[in-house]
C-alpha atoms as a PDB file:
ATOM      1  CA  UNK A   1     124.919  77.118 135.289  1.00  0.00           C
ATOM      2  CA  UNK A   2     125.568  76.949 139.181  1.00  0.00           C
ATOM      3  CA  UNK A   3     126.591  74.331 141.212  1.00  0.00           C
ATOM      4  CA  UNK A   4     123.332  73.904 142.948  1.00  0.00           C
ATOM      5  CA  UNK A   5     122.083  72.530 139.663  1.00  0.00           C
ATOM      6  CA  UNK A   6     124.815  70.549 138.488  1.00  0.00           C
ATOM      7  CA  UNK A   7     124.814  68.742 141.718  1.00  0.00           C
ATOM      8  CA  UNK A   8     121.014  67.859 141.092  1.00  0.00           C
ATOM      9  CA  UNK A   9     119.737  65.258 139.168  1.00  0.00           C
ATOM     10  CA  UNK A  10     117.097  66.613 137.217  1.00  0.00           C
ATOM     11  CA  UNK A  11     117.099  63.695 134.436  1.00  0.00           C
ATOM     12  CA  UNK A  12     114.947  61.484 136.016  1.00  0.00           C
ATOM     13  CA  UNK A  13     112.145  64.129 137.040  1.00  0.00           C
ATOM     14  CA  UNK A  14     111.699  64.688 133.313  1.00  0.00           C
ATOM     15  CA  UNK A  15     108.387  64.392 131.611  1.00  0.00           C
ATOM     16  CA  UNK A  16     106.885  65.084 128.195  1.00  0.00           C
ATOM     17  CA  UNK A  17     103.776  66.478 128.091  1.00  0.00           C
ATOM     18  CA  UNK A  18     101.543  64.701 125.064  1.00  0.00           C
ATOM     19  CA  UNK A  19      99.992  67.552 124.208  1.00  0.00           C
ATOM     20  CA  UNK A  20     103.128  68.826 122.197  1.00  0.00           C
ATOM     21  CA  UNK A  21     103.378  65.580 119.712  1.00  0.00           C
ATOM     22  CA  UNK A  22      99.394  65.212 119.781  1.00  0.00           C
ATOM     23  CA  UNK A  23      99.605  65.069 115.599  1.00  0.00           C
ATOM     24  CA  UNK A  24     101.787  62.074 116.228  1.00  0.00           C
ATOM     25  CA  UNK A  25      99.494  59.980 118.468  1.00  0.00           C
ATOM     26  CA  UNK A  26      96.078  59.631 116.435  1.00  0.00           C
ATOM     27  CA  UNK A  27      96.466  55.905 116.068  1.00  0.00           C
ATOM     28  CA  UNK A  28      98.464  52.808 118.197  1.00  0.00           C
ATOM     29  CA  UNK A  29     101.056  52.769 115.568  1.00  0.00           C
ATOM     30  CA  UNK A  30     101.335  56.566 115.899  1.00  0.00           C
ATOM     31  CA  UNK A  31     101.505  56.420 119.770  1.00  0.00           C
ATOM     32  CA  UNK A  32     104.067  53.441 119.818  1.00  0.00           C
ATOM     33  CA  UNK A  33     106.766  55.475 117.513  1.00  0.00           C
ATOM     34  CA  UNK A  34     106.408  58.268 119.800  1.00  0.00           C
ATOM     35  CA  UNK A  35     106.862  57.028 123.001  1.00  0.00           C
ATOM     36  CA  UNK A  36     110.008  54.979 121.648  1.00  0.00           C
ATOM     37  CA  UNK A  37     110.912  58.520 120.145  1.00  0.00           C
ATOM     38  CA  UNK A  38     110.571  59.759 123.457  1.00  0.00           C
ATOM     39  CA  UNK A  39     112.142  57.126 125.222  1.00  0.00           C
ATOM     40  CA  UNK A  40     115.493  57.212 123.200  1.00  0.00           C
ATOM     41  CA  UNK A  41     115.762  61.156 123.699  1.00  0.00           C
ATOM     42  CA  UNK A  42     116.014  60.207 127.725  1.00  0.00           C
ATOM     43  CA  UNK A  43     112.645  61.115 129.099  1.00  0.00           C
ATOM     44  CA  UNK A  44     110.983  58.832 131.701  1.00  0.00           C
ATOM     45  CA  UNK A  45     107.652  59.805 131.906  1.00  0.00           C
ATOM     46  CA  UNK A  46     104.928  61.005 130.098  1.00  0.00           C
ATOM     47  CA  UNK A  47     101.584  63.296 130.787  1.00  0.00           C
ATOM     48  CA  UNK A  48      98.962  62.003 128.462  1.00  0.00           C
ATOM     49  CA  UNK A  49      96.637  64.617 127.502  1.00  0.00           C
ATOM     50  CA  UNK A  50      95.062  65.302 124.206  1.00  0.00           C
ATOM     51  CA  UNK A  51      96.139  61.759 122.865  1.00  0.00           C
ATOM     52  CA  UNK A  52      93.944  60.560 120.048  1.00  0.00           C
ATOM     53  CA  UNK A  53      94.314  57.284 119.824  1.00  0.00           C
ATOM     54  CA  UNK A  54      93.223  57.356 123.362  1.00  0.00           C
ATOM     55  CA  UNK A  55      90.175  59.743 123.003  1.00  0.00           C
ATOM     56  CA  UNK A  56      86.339  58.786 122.312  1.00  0.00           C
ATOM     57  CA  UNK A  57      83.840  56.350 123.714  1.00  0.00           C
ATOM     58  CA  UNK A  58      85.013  53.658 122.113  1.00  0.00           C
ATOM     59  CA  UNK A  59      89.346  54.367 121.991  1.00  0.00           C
ATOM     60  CA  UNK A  60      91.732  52.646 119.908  1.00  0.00           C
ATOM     61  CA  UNK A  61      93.891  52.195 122.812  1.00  0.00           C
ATOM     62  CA  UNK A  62      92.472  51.644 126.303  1.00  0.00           C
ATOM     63  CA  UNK A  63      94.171  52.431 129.542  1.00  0.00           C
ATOM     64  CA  UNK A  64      95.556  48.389 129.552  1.00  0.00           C
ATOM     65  CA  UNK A  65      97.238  49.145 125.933  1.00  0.00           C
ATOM     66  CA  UNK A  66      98.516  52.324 126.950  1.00  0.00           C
ATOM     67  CA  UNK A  67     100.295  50.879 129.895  1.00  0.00           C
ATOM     68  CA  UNK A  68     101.837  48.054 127.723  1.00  0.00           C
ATOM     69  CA  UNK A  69     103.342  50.683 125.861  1.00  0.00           C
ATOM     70  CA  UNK A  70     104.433  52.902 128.047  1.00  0.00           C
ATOM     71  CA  UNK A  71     106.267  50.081 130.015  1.00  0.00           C
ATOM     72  CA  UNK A  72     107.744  48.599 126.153  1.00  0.00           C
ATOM     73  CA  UNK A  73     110.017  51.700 126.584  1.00  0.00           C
ATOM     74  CA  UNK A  74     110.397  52.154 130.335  1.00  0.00           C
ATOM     75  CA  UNK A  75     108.025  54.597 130.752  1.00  0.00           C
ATOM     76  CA  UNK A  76     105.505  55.720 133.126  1.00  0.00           C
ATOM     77  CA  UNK A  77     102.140  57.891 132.840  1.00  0.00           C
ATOM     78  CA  UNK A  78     102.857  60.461 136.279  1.00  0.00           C
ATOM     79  CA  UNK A  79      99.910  62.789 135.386  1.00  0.00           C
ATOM     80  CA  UNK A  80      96.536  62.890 132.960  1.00  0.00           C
ATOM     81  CA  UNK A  81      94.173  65.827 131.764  1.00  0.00           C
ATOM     82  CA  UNK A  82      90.812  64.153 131.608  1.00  0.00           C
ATOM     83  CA  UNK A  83      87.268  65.669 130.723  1.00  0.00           C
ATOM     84  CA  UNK A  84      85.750  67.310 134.213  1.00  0.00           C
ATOM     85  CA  UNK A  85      82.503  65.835 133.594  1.00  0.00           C
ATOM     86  CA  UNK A  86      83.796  62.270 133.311  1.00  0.00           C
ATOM     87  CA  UNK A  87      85.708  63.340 136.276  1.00  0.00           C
ATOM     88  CA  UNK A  88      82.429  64.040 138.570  1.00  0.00           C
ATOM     89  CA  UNK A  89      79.845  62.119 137.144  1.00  0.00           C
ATOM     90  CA  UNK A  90      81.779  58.385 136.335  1.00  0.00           C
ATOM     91  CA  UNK A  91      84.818  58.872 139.039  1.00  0.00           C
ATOM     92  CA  UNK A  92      84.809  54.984 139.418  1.00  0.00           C
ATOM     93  CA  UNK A  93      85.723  54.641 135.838  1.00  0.00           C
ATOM     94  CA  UNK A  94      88.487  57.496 136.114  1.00  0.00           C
ATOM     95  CA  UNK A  95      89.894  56.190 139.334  1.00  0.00           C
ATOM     96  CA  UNK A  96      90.081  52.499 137.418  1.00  0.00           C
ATOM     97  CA  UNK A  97      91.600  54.048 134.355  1.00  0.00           C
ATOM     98  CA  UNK A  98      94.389  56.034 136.398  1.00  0.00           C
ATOM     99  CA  UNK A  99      95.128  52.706 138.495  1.00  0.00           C
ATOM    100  CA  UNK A 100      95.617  50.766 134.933  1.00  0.00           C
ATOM    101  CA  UNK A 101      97.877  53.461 133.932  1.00  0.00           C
ATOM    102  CA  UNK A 102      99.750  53.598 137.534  1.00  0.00           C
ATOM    103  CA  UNK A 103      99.314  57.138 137.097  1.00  0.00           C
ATOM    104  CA  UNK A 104      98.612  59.276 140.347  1.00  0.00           C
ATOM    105  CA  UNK A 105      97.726  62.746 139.423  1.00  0.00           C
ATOM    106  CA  UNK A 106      94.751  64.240 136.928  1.00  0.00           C
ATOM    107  CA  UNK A 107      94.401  67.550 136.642  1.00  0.00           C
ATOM    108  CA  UNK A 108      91.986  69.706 134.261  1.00  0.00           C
ATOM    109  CA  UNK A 109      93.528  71.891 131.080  1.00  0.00           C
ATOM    110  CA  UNK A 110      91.360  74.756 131.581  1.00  0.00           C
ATOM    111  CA  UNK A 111      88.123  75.586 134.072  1.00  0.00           C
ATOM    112  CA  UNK A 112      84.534  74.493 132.244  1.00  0.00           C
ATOM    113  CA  UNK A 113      82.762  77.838 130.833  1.00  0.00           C
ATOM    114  CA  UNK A 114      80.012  77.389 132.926  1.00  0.00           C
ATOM    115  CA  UNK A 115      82.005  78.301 136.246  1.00  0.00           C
ATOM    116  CA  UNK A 116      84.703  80.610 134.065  1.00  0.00           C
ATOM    117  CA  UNK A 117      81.784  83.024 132.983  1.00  0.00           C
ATOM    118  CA  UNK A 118      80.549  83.685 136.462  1.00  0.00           C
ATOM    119  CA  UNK A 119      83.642  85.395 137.392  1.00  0.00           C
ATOM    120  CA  UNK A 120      84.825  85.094 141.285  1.00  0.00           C
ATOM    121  CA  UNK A 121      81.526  83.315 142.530  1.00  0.00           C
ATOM    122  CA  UNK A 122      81.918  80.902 139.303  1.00  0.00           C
ATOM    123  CA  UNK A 123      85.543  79.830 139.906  1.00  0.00           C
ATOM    124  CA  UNK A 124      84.915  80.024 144.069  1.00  0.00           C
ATOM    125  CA  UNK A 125      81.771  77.209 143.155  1.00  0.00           C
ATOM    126  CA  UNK A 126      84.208  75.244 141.060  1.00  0.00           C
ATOM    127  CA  UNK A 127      87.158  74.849 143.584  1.00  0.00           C
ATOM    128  CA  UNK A 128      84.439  74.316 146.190  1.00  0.00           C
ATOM    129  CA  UNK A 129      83.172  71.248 143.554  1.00  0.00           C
ATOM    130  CA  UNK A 130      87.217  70.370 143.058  1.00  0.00           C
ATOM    131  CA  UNK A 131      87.277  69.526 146.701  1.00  0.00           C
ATOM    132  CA  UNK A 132      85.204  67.149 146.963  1.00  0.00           C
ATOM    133  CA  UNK A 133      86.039  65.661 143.665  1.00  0.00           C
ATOM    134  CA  UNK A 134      89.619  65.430 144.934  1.00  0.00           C
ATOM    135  CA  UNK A 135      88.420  63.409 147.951  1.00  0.00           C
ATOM    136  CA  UNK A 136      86.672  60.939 146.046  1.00  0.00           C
ATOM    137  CA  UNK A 137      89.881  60.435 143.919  1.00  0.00           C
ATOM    138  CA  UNK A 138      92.206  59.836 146.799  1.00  0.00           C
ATOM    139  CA  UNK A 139      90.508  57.093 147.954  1.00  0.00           C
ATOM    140  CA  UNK A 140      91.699  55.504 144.808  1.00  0.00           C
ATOM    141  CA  UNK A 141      95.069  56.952 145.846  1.00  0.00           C
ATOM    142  CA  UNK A 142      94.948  59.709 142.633  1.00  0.00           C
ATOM    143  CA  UNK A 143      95.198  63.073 143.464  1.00  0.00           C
ATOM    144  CA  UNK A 144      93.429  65.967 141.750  1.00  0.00           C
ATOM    145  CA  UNK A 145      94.559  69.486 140.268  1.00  0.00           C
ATOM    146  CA  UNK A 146      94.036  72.417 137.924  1.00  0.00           C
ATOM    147  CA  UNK A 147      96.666  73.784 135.089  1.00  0.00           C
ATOM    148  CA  UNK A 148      96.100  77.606 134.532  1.00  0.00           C
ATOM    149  CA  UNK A 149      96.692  79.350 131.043  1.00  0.00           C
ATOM    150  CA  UNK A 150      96.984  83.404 131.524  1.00  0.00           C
ATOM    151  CA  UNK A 151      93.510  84.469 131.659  1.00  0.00           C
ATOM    152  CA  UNK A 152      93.428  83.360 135.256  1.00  0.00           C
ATOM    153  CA  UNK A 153      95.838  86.040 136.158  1.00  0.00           C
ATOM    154  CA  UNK A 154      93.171  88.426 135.417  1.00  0.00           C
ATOM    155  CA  UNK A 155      92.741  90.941 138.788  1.00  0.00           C
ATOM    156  CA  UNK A 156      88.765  90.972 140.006  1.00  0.00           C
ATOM    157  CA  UNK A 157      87.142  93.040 143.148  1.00  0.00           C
ATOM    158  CA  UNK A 158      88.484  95.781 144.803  1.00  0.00           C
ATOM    159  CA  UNK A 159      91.205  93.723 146.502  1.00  0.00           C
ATOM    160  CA  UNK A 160      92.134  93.141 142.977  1.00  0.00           C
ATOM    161  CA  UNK A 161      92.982  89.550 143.566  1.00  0.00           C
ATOM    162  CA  UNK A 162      93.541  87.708 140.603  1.00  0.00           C
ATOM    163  CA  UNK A 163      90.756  84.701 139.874  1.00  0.00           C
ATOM    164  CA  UNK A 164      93.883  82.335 139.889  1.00  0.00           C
ATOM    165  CA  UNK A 165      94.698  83.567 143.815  1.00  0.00           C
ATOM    166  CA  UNK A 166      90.942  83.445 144.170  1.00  0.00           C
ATOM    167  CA  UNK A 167      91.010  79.563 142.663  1.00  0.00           C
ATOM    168  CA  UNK A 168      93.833  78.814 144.713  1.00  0.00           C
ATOM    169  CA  UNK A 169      93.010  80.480 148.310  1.00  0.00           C
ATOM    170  CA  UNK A 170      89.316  78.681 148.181  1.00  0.00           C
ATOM    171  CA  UNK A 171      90.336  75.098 146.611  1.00  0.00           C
ATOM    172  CA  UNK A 172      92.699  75.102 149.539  1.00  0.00           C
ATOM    173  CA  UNK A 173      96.031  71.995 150.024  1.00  0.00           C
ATOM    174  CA  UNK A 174      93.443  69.441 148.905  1.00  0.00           C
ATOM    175  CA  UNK A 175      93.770  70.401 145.059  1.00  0.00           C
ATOM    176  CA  UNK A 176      97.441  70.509 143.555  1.00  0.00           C
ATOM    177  CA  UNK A 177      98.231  73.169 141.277  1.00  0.00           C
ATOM    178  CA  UNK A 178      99.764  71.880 137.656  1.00  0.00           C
ATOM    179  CA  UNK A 179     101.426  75.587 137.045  1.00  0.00           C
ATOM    180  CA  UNK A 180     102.315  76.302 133.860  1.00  0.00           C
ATOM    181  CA  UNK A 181     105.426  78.377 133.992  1.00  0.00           C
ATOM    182  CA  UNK A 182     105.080  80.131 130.542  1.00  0.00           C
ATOM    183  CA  UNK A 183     101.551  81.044 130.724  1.00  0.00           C
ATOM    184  CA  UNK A 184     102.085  82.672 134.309  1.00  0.00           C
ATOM    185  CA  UNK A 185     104.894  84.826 132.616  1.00  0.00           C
ATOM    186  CA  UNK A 186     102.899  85.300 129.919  1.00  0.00           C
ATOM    187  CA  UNK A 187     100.399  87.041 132.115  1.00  0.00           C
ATOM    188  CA  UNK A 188     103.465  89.521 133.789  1.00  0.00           C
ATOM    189  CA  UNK A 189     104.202  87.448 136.869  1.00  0.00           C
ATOM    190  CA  UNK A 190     107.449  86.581 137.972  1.00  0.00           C
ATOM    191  CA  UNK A 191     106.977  82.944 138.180  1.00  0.00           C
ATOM    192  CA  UNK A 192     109.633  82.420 140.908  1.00  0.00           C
ATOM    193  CA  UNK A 193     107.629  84.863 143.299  1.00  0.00           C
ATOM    194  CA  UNK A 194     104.388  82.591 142.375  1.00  0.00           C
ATOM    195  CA  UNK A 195     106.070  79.239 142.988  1.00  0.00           C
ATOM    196  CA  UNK A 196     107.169  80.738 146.304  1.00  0.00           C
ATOM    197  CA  UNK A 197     103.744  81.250 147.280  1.00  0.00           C
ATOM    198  CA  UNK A 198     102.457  77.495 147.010  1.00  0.00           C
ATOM    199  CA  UNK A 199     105.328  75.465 148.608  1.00  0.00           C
ATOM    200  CA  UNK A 200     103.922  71.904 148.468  1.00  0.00           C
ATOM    201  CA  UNK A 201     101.331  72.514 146.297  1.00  0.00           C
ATOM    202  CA  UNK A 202     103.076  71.975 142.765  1.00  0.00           C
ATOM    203  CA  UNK A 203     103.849  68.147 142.499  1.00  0.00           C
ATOM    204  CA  UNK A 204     103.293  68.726 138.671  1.00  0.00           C
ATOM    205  CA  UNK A 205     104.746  71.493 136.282  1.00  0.00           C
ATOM    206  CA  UNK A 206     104.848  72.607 132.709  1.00  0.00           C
ATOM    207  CA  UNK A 207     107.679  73.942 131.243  1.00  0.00           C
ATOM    208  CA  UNK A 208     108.175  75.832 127.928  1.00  0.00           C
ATOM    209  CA  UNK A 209     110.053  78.868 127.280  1.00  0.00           C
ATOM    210  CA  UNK A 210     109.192  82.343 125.798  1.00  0.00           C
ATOM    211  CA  UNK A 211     111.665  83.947 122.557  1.00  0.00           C
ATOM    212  CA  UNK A 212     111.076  86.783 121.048  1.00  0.00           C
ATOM    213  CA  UNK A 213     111.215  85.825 116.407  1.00  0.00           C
ATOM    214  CA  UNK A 214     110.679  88.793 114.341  1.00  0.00           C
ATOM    215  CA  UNK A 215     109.184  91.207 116.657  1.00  0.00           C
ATOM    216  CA  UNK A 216     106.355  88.627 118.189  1.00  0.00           C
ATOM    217  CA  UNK A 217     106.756  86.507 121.184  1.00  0.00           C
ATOM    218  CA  UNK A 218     106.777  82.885 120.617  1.00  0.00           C
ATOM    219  CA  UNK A 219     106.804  79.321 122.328  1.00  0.00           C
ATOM    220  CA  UNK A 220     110.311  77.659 122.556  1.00  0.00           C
ATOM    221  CA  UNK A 221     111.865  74.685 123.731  1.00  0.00           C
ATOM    222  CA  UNK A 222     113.479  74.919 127.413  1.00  0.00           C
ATOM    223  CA  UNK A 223     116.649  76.949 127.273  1.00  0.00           C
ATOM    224  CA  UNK A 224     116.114  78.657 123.898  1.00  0.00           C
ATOM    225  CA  UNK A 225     113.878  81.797 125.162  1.00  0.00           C
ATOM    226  CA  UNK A 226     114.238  84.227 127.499  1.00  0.00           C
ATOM    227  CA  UNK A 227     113.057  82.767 130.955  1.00  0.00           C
ATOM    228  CA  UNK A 228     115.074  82.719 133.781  1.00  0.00           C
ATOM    229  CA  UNK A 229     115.705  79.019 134.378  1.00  0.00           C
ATOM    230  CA  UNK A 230     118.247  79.230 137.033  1.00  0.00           C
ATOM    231  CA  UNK A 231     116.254  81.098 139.299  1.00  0.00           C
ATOM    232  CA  UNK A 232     112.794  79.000 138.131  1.00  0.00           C
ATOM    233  CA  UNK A 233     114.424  75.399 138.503  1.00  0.00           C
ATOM    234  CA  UNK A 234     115.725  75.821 141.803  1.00  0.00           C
ATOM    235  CA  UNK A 235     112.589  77.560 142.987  1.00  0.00           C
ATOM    236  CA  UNK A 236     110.737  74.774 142.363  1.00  0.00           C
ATOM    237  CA  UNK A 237     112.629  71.927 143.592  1.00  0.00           C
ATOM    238  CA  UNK A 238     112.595  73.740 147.005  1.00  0.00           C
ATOM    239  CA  UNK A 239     108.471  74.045 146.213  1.00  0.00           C
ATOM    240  CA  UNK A 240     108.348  70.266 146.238  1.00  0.00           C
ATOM    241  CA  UNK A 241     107.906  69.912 142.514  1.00  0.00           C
ATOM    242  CA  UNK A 242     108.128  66.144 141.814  1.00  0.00           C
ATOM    243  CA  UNK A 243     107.566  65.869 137.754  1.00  0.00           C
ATOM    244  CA  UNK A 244     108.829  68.507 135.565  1.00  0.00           C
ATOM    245  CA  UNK A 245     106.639  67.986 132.201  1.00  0.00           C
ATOM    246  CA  UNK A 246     108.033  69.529 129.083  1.00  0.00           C
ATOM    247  CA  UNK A 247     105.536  71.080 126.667  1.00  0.00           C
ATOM    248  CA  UNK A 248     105.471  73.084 123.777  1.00  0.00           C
ATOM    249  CA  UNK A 249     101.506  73.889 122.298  1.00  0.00           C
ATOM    250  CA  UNK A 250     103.314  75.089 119.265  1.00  0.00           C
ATOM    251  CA  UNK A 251     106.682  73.704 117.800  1.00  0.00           C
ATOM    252  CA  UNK A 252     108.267  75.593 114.707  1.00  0.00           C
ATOM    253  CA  UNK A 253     110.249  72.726 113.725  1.00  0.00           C
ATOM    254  CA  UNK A 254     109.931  69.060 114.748  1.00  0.00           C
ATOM    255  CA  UNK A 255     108.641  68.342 118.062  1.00  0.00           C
ATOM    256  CA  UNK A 256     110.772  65.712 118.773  1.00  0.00           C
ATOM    257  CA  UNK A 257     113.834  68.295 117.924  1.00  0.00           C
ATOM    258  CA  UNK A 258     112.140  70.653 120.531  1.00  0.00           C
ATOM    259  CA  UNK A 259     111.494  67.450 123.012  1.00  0.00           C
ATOM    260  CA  UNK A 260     115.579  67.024 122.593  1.00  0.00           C
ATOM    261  CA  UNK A 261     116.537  70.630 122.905  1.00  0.00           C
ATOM    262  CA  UNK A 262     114.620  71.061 126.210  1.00  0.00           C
ATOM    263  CA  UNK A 263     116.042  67.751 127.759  1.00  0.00           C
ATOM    264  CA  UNK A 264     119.223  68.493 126.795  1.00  0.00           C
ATOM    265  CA  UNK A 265     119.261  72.263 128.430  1.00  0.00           C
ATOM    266  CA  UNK A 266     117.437  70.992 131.623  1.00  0.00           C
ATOM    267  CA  UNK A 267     119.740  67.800 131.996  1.00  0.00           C
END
């Protein structure tokens, strides 16, 4: 590893991402053990998407509870994905919840179908619609953002643009970017070349690496595939990247083994 990233501390930018132990949090019990877990591999932070116990009209932990536990093992929330329909129609609510939590950025997994299926114009409408959700949330002091998969890599039109550029050029500084590293390699981009292109616009990232097991290309922990992490990392810490959010959607052993791996490699 160079020297640039030895003499960086990366430890305390480290987040998990719930989604990877999301089997583990289904009750308060569930979600206690795993943020200690957590807590004793070294993390600081946590995104909290797709938590159960947390999920539904009437949750068995609310944003007050969550908080509690999250500061019972010196912890903090630094990002949310939330529903985009609770996001436009009760932003009051969201804003409160995000303020309980302490948490400043939300972003959405995935764009809603009905803007995905009409192609450019649909995801054009929706970052036009993300704008002025994003305004409403930072006058609660949250800021608002998307996290791509692949398919957004897709090229359109006869510029051949891809819908992600299109997403990004038309939702403008105002709405952050939550890049997922392995899904833009996924799609055939050099991710370094993409994080270069959005300087300041990717406070929140995901990281997971790609391996190759028996001829088929898998999800890893950080440090066990084949991406280039000493050409990512540095890329974007010069980007501006504040949180670096571990996450694995599939884990092949224990997650909390895969949580360790990846914290150990980055550290």
């Amino acid at each position: 590893m160079s020297d640039y990233l030895h003499n960086w501390d990366i430890e305390t930018k480290l987040a998990v991402q719930m989604y990877t132990v999301r089997e583990q949090t289904k009750t308060e019990k569930d979600l206690a053990e795993t943020l200690e877990k957590i807590a004793k591999i070294g993390y600081t932070a946590v995104q909290l998407s797709a938590v159960g116990a947390m999920n539904g009209e009437a949750p068995l932990v609310s944003a007050t509870l969550a908080r509690k536990l999250l500061d019972d093992n010196g912890l903090r929330c630094i990002a949310t994905h939330r529903d985009w329909t609770a996001l436009t129609k009760k932003t009051e609510s969201e804003i409160e919840f995000h303020q309980k939590l302490g948490c400043d950025y939300v972003a959405i997994g995935s764009i809603p179908g009905e803007y995905a299926h009409g192609g450019v114009d649909g995801y054009r409408q929706w970052a036009m619609e993300a704008i002025e959700l994003s305004h409403r949330l930072a006058i609660g002091g949250i800021s608002f953002g998307y996290h791509n998969h692949a398919f957004e890599f897709e090229k359109v039109g006869a510029k051949r643009m891809s819908l992600f550029d299109e997403l990004a050029k038309a939702s403008g500084p105002t709405v952050f970017l939550e890049l997922d590293i392995y899904w833009a390699q996924d799609a055939g981009l050099d991710p370094v070349k993409l994080i270069r292109q959005h300087p300041g616009r990717l406070p929140v990232v995901h990281l997971k690496d790609k391996e190759v097991i028996a001829g088929n290309s898998v999800m890893a922990p950080v440090g066990e595939g084949n991406l280039d992490w000493s050409r990512i990392i540095p890329a974007l810490k010069t980007a501006g990247t504040e949180w670096y959010c571990v996450e694995q959607d599939e884990c092949f052993r224990d997650p909390f083994d895969c949580l360790k791996s990846s914290y150990n490699y980055l550290r």
